[in-house]
PDB file of N, CA and C in Angstrom:
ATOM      1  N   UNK A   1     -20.958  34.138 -49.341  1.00  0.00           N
ATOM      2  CA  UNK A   1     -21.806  33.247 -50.095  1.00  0.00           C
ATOM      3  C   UNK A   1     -22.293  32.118 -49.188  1.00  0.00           C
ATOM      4  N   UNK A   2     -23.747  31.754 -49.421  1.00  0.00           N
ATOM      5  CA  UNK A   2     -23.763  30.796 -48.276  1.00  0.00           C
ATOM      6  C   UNK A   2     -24.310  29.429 -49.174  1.00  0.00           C
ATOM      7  N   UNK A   3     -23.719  28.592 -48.624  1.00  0.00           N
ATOM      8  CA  UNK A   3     -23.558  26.923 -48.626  1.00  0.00           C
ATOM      9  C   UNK A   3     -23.984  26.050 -47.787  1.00  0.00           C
ATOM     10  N   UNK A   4     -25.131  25.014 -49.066  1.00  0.00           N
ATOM     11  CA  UNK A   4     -25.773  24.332 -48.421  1.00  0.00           C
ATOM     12  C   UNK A   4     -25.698  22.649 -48.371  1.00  0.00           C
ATOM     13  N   UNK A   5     -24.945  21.862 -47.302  1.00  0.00           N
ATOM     14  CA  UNK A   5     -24.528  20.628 -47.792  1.00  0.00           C
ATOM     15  C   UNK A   5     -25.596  19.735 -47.015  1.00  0.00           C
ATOM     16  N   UNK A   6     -26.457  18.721 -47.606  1.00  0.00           N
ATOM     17  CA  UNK A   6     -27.625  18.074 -47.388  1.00  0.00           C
ATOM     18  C   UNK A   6     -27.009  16.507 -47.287  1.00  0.00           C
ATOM     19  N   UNK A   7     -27.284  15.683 -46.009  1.00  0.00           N
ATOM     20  CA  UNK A   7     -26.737  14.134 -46.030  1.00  0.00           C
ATOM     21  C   UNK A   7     -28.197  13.805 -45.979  1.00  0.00           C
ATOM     22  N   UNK A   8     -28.934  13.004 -46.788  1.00  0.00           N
ATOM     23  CA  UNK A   8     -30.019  12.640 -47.578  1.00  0.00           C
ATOM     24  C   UNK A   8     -30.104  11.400 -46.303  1.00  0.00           C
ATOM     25  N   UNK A   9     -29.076  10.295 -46.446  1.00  0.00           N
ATOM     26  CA  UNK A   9     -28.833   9.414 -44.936  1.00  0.00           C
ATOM     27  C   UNK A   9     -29.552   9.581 -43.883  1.00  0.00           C
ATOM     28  N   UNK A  10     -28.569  10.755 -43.456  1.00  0.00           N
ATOM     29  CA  UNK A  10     -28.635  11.294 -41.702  1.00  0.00           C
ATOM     30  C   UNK A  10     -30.177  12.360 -41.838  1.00  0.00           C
ATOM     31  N   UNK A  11     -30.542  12.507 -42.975  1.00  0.00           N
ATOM     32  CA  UNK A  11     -31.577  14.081 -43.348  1.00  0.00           C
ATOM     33  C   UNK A  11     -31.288  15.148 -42.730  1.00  0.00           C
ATOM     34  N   UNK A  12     -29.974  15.434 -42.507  1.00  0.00           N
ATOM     35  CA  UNK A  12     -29.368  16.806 -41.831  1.00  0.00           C
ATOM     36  C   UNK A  12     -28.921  17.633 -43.227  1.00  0.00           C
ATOM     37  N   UNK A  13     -29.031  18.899 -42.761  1.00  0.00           N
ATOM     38  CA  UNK A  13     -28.960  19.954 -43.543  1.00  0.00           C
ATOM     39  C   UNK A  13     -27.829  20.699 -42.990  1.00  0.00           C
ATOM     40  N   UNK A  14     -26.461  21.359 -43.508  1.00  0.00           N
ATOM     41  CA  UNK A  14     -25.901  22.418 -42.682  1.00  0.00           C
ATOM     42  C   UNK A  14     -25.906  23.830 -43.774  1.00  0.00           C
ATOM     43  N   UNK A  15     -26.003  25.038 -43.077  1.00  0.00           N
ATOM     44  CA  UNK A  15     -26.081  25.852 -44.010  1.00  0.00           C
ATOM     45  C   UNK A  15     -25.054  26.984 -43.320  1.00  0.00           C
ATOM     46  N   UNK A  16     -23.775  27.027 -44.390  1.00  0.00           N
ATOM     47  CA  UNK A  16     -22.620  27.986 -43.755  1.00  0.00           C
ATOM     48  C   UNK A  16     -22.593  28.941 -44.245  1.00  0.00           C
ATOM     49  N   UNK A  17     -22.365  30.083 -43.525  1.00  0.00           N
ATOM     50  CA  UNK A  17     -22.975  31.448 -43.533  1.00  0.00           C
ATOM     51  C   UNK A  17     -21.544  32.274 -43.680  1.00  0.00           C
ATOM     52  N   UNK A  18     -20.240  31.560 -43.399  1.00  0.00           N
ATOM     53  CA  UNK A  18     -18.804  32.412 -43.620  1.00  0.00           C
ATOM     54  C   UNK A  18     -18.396  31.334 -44.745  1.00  0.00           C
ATOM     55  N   UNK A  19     -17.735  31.922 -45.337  1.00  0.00           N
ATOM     56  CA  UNK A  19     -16.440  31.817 -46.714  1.00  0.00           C
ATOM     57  C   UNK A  19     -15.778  30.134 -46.915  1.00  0.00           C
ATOM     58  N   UNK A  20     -15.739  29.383 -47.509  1.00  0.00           N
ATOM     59  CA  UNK A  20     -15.200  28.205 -47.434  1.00  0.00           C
ATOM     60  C   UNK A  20     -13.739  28.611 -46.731  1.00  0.00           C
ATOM     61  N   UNK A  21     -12.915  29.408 -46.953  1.00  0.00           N
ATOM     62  CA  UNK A  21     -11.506  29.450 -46.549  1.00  0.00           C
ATOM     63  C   UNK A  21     -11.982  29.568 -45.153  1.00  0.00           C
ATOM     64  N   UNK A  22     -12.664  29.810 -44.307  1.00  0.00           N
ATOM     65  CA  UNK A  22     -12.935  30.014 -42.798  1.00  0.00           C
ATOM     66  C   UNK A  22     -13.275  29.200 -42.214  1.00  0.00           C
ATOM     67  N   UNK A  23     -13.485  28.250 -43.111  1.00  0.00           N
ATOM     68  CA  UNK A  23     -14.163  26.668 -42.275  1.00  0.00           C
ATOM     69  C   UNK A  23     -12.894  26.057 -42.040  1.00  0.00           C
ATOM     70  N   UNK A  24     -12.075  26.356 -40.946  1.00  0.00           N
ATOM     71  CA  UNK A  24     -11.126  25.441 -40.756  1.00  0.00           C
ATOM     72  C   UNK A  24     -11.323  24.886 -39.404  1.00  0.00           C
ATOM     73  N   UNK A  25     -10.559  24.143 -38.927  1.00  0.00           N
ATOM     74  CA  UNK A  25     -10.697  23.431 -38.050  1.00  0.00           C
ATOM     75  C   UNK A  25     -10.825  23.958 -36.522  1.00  0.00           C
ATOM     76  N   UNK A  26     -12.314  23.531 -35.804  1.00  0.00           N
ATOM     77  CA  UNK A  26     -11.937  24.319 -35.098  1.00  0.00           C
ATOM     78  C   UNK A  26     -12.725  26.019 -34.886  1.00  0.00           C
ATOM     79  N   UNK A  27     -13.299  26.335 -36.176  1.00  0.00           N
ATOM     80  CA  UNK A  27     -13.676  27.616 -36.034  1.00  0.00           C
ATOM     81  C   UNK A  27     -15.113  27.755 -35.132  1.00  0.00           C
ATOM     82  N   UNK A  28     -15.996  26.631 -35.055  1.00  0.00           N
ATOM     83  CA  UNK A  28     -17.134  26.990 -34.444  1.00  0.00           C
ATOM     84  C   UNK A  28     -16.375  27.139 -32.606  1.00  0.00           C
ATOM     85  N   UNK A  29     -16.671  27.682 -31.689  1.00  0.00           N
ATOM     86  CA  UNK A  29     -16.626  28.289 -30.805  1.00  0.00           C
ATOM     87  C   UNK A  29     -17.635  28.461 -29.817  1.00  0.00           C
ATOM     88  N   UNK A  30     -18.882  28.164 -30.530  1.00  0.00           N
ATOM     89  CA  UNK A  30     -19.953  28.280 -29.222  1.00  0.00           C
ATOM     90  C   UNK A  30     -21.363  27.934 -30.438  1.00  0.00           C
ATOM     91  N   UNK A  31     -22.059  26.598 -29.507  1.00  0.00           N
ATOM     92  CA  UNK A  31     -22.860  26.543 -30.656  1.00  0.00           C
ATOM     93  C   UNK A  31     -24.151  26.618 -29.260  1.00  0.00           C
ATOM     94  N   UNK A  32     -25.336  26.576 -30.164  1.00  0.00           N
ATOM     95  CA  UNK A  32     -26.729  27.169 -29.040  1.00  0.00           C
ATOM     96  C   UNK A  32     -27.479  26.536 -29.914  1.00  0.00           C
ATOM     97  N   UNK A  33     -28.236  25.444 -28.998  1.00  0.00           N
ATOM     98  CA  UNK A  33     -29.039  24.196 -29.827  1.00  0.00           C
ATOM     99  C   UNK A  33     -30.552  25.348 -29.098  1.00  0.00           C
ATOM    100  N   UNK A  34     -31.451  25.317 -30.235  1.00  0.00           N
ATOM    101  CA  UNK A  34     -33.073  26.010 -30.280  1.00  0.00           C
ATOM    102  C   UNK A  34     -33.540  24.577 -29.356  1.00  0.00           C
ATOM    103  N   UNK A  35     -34.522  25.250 -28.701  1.00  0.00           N
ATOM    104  CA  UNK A  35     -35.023  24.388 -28.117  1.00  0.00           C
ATOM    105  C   UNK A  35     -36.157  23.447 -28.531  1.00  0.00           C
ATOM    106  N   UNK A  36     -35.156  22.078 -28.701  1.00  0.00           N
ATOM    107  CA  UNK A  36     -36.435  21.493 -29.638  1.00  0.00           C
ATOM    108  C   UNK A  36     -38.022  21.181 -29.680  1.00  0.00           C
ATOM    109  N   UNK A  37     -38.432  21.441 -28.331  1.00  0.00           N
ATOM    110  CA  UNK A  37     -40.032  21.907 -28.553  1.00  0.00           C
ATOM    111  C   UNK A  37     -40.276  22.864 -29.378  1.00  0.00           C
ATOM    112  N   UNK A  38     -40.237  24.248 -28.978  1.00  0.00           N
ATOM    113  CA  UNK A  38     -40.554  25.273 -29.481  1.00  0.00           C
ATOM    114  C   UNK A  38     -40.282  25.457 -31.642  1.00  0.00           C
ATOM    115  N   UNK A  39     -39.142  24.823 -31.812  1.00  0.00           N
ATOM    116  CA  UNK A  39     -38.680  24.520 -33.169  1.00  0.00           C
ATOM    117  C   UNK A  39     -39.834  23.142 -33.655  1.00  0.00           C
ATOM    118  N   UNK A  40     -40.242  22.122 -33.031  1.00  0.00           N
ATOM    119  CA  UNK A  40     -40.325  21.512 -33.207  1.00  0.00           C
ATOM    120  C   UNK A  40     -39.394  20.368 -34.143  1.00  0.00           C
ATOM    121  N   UNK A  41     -38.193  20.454 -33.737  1.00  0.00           N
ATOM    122  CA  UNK A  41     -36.756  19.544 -34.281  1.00  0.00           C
ATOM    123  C   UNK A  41     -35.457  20.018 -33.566  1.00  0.00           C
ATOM    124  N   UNK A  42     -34.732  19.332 -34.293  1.00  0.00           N
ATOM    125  CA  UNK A  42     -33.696  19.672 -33.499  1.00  0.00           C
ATOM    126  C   UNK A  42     -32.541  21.217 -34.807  1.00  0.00           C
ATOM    127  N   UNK A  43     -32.068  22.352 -33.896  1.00  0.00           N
ATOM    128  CA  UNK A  43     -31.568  22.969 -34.839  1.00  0.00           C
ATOM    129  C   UNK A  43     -30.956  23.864 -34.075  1.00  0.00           C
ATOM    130  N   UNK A  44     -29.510  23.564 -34.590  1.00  0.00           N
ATOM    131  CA  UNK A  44     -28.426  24.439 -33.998  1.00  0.00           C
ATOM    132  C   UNK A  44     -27.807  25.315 -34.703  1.00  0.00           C
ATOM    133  N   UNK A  45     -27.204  25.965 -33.636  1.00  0.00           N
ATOM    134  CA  UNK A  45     -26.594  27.982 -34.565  1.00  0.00           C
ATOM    135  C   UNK A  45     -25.422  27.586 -33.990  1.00  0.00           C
ATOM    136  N   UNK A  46     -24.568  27.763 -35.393  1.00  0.00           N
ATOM    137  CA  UNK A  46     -23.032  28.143 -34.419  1.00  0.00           C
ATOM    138  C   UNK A  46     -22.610  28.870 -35.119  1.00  0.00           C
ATOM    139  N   UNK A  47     -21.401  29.792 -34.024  1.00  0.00           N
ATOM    140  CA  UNK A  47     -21.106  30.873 -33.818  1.00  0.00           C
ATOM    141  C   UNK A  47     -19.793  30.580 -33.888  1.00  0.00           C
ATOM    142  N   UNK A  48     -18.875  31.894 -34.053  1.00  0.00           N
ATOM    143  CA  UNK A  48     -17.463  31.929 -34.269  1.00  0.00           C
ATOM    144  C   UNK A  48     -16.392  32.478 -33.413  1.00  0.00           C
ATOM    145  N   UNK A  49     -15.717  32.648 -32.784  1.00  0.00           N
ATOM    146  CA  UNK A  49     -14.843  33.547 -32.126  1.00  0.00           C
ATOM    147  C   UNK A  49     -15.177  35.209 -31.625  1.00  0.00           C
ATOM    148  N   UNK A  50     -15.716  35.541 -32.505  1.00  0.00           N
ATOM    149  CA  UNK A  50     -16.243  37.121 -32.597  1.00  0.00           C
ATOM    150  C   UNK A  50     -17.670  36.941 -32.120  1.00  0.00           C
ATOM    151  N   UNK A  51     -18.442  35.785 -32.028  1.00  0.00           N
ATOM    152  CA  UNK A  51     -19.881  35.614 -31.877  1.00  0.00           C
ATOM    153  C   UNK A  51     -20.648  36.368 -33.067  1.00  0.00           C
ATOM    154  N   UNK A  52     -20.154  35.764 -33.794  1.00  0.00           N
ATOM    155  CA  UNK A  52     -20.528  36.084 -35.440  1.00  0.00           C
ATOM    156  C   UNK A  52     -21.390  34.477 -35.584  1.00  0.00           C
ATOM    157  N   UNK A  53     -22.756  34.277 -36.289  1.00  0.00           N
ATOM    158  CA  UNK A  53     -23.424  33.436 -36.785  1.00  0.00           C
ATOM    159  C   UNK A  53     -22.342  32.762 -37.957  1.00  0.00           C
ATOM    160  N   UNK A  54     -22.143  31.620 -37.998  1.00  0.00           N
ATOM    161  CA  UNK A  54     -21.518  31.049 -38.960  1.00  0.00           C
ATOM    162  C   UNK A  54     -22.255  29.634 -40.078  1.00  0.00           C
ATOM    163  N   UNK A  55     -22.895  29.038 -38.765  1.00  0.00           N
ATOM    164  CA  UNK A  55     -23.767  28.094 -39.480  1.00  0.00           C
ATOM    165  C   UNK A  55     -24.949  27.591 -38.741  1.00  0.00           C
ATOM    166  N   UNK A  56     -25.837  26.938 -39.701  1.00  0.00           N
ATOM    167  CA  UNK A  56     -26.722  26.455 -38.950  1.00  0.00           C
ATOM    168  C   UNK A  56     -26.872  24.674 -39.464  1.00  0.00           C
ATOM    169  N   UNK A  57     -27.412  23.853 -38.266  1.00  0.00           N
ATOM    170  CA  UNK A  57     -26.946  22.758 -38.892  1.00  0.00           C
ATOM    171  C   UNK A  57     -28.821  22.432 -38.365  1.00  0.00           C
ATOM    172  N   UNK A  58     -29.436  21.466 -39.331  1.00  0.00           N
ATOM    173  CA  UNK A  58     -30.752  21.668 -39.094  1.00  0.00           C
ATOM    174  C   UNK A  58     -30.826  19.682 -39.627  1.00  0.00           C
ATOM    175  N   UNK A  59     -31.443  20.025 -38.519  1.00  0.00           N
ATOM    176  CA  UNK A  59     -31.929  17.844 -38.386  1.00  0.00           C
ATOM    177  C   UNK A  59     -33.191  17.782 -38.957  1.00  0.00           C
ATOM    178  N   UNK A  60     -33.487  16.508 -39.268  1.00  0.00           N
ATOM    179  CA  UNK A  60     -34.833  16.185 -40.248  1.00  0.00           C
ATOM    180  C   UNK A  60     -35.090  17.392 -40.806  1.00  0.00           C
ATOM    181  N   UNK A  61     -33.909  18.089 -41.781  1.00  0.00           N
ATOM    182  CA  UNK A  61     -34.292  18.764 -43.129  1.00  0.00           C
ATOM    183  C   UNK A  61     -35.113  18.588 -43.779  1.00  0.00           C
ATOM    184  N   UNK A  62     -35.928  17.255 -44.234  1.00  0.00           N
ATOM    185  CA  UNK A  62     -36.467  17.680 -45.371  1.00  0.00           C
ATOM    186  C   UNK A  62     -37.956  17.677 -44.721  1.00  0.00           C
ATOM    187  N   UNK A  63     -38.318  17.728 -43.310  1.00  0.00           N
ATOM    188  CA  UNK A  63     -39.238  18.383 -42.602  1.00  0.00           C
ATOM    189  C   UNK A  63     -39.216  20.078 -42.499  1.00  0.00           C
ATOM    190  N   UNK A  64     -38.445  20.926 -42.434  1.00  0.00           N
ATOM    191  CA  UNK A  64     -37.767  21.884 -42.176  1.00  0.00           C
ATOM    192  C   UNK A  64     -37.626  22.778 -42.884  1.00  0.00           C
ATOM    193  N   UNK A  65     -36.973  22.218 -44.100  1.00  0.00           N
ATOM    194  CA  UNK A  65     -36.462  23.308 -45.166  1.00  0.00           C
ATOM    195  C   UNK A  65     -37.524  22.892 -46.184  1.00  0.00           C
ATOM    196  N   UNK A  66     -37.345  23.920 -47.420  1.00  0.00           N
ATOM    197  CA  UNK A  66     -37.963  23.408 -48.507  1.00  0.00           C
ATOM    198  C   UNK A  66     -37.848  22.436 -49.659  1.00  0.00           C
ATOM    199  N   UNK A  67     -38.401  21.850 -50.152  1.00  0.00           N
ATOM    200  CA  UNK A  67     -37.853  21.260 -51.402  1.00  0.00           C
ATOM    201  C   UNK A  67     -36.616  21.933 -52.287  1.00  0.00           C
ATOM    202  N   UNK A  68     -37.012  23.350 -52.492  1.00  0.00           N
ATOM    203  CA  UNK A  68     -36.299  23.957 -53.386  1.00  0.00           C
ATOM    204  C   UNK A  68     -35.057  23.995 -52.815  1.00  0.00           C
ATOM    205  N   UNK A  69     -34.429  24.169 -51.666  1.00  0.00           N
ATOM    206  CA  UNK A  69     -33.063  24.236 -50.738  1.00  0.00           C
ATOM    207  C   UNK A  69     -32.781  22.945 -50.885  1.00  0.00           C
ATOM    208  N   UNK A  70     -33.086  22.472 -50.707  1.00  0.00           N
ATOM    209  CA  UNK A  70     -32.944  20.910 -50.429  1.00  0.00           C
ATOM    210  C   UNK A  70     -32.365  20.225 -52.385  1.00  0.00           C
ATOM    211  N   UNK A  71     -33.177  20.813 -53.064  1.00  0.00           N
ATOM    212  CA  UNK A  71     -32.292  20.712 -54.525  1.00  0.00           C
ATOM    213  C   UNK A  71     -30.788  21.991 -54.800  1.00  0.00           C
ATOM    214  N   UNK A  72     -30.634  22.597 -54.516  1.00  0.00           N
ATOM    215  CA  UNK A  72     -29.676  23.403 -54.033  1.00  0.00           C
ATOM    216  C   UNK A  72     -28.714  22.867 -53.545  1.00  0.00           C
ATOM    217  N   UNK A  73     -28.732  22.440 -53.014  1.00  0.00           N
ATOM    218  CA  UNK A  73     -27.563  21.945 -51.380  1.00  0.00           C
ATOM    219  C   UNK A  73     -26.571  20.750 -52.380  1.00  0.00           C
ATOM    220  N   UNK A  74     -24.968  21.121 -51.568  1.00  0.00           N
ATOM    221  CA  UNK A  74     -24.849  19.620 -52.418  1.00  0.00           C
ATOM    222  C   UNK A  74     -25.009  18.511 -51.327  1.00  0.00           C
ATOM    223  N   UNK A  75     -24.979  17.872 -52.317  1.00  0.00           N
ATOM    224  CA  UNK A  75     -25.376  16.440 -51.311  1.00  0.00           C
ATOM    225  C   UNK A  75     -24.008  15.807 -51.050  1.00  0.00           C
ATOM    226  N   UNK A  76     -23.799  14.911 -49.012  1.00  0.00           N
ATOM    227  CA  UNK A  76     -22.689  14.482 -49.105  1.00  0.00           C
ATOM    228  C   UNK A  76     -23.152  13.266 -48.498  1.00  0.00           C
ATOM    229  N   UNK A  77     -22.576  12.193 -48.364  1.00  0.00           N
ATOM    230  CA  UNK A  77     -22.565  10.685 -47.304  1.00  0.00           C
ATOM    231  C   UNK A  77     -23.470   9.912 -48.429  1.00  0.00           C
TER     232      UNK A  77
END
């Protein structure tokens, strides 16, 4: 199931792609920031032990994503 937690504050978006029980401490392993020209923002993938996609954490969200995600998401900070 994937989960979307939005800090309205910071306007970062993270969107986790493995199981709440897997988010423990520690699990990201290798993260690979897009290059923020080409994205035009800043937006990183991280990855897990297995090099399995786990999350993506996406800056100036509400440039980025849609409105509709962005009502979705819970909100934290």
């Amino acid at each position: 199931m994937i989960t979307i937690e939005y800090d309205k504050q910071a306007d970062a978006a993270y969107i986790y792609l493995i199981k709440e029980e897997e988010r423990t401490a520690g699990w990201v392993k290798k993260t690979y920031p897009c290059d923020p020209s080409e994205v035009n923002g800043m937006i990183n993938l991280d990855f897990d032990n297995n090099g399995c996609l786990g999350g993506i954490e996406v800056m100036d969200a509400s440039k980025k994503l849609s409105q509709e995600i962005l009502d979705q998401a819970e909100t934290i900070g």
